[in-house]
Protein backbone atom coordinates (compact mmCIF):
# COMPACT_ATOMS: atom_id res chain seq x y z
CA UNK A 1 0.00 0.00 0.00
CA UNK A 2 1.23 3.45 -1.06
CA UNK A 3 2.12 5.79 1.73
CA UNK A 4 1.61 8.53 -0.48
CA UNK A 5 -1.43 11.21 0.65
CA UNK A 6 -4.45 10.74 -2.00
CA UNK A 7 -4.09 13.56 -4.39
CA UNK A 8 -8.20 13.88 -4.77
CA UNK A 9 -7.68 14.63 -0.98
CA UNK A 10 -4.88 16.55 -0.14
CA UNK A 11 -6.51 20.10 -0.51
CA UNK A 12 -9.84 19.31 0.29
CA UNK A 13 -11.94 21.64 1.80
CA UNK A 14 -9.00 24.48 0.87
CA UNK A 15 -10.01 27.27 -1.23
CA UNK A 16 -7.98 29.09 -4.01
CA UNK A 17 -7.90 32.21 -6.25
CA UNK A 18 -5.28 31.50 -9.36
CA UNK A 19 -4.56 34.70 -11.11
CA UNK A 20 -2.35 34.56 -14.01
CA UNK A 21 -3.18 36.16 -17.81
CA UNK A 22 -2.44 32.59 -19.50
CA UNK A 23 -5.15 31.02 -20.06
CA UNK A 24 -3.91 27.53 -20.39
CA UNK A 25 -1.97 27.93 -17.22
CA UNK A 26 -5.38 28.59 -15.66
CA UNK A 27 -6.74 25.66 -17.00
CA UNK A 28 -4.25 23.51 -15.82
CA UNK A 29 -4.06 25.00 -12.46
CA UNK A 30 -7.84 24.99 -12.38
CA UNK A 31 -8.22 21.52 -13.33
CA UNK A 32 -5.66 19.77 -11.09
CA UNK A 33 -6.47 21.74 -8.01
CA UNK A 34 -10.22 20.80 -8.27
CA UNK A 35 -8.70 17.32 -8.66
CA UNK A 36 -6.99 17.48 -5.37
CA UNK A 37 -10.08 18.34 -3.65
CA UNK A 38 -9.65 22.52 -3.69
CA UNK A 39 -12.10 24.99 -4.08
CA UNK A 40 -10.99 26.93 -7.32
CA UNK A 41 -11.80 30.72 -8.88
CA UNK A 42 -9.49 31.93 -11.53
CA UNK A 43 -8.42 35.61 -12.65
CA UNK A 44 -6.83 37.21 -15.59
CA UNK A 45 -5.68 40.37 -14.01
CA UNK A 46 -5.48 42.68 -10.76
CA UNK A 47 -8.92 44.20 -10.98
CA UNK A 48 -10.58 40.73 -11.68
CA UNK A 49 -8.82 39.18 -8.81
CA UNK A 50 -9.81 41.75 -6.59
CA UNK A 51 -13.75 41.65 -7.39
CA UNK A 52 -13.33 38.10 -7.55
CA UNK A 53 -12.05 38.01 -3.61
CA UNK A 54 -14.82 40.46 -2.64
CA UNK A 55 -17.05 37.17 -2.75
CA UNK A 56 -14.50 34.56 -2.94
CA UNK A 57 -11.74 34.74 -0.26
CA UNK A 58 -9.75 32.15 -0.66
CA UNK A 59 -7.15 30.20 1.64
CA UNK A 60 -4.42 30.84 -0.62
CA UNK A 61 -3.49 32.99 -3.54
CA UNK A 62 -1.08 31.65 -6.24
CA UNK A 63 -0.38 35.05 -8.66
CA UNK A 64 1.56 34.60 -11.84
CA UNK A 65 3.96 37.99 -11.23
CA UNK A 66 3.22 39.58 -14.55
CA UNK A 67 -0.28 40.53 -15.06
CA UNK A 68 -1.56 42.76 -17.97
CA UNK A 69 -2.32 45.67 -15.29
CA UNK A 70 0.24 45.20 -13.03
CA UNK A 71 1.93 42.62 -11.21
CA UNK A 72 1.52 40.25 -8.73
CA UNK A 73 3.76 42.29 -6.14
CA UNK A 74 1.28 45.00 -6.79
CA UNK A 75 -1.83 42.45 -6.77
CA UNK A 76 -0.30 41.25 -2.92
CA UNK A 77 -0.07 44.34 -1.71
CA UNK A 78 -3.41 44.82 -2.37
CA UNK A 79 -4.48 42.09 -0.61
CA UNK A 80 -2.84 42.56 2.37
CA UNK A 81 -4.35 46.01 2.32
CA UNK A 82 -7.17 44.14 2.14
CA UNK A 83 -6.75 42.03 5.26
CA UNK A 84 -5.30 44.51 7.29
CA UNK A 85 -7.29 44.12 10.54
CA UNK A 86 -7.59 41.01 9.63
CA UNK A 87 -5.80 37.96 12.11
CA UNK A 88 -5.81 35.81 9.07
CA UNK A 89 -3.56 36.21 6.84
CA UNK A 90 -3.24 34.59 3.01
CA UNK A 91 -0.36 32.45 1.98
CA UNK A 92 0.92 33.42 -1.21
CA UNK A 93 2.42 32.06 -4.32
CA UNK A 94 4.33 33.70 -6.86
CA UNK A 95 5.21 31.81 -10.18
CA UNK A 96 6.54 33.71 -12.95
CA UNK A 97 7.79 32.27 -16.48
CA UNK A 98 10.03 35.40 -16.98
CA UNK A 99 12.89 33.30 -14.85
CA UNK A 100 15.53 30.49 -15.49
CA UNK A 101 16.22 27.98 -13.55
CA UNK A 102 19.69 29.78 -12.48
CA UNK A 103 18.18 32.99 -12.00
CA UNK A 104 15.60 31.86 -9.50
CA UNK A 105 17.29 32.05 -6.75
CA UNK A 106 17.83 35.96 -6.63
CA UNK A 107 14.07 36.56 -8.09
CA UNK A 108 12.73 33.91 -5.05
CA UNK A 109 14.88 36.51 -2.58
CA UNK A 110 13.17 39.49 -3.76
CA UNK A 111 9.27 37.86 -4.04
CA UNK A 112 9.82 36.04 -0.42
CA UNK A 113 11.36 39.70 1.25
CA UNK A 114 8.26 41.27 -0.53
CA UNK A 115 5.77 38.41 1.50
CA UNK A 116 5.53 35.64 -0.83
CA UNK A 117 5.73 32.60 1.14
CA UNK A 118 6.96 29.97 -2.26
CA UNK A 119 8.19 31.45 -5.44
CA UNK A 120 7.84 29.14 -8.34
CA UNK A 121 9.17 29.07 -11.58
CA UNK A 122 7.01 28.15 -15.02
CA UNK A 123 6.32 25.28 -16.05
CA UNK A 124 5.48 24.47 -12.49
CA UNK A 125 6.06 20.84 -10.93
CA UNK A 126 2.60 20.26 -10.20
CA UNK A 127 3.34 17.83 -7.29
CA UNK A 128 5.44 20.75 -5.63
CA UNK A 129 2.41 22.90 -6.14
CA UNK A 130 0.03 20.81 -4.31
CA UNK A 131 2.41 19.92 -1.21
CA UNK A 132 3.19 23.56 -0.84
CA UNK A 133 -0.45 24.85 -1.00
CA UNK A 134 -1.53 21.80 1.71
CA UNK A 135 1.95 22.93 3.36
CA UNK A 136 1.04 26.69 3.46
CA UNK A 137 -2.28 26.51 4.29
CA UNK A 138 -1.72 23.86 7.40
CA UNK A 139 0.08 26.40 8.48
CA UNK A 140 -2.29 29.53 8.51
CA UNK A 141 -5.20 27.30 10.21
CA UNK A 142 -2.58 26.68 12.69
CA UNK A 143 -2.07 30.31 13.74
CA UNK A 144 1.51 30.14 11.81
CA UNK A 145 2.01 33.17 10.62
CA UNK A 146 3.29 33.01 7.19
CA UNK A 147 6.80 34.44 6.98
């Protein structure tokens, strides 16, 4: 028997908004999150993720960092602006595929100082995905604050 976690499981009950401005990448994301049990809403840009989290707030935010009306550092900052007051705080994921591989590291600095929790680089392992979102989240409904 497989110790592995069943994937249809592993973010049940967890709820995420997915902006990026590809839509195939939303697709993807969209399709294998649902998969794993997650409660999905998708955005194209800034302004549609923030309408969309004025009924949707999610557990988690994964932002692609270039949007076509800003960016997902300016999209983050939003939120938080959003939450201020707040005691719970969203994780959040930045992936980008305006990197390399060898120039993650630096670009992972700079999104984690600016309150990213993961940075992720395009195409995205899928498998990484999932364990960080179930990661990340575990975390917040523990009173963790994320870093």
């Amino acid at each position: 028997m497989s110790q592995e976690p069943d994937m249809r499981l592993l973010l049940s009950g967890i709820s995420v908004l997915v902006v990026d401005d590809n839509l195939e990448t939303l697709e993807l994301f969209d399709l294998f999150l649902t998969q794993s049990g997650a409660t999905v809403a998708t955005a194209i840009t800034v302004e549609t993720a923030l309408k969309t989290m004025k009924e949707f707030f999610p557990d988690i935010l994964i932002t692609d960092l270039k949007l076509p009306d800003g960016n997902g550092y300016a999209l983050l900052d939003l939120v938080r602006n959003l939450q201020s007051g707040s005691s719970k705080v969203i994780p959040a994921i930045a992936v980008t595929g305006y990197s390399t591989r060898l120039a993650a590291p630096s670009d992972s600095q700079g999104a984690v100082s600016f309150g990213f929790q993961k940075f992720l680089v395009k195409p995205v392992n899928i498998d990484e995905l999932l364990a960080t979102i179930a990661e990340l989240t575990r975390s917040a409904a523990q009173g963790v604050h994320p870093i």
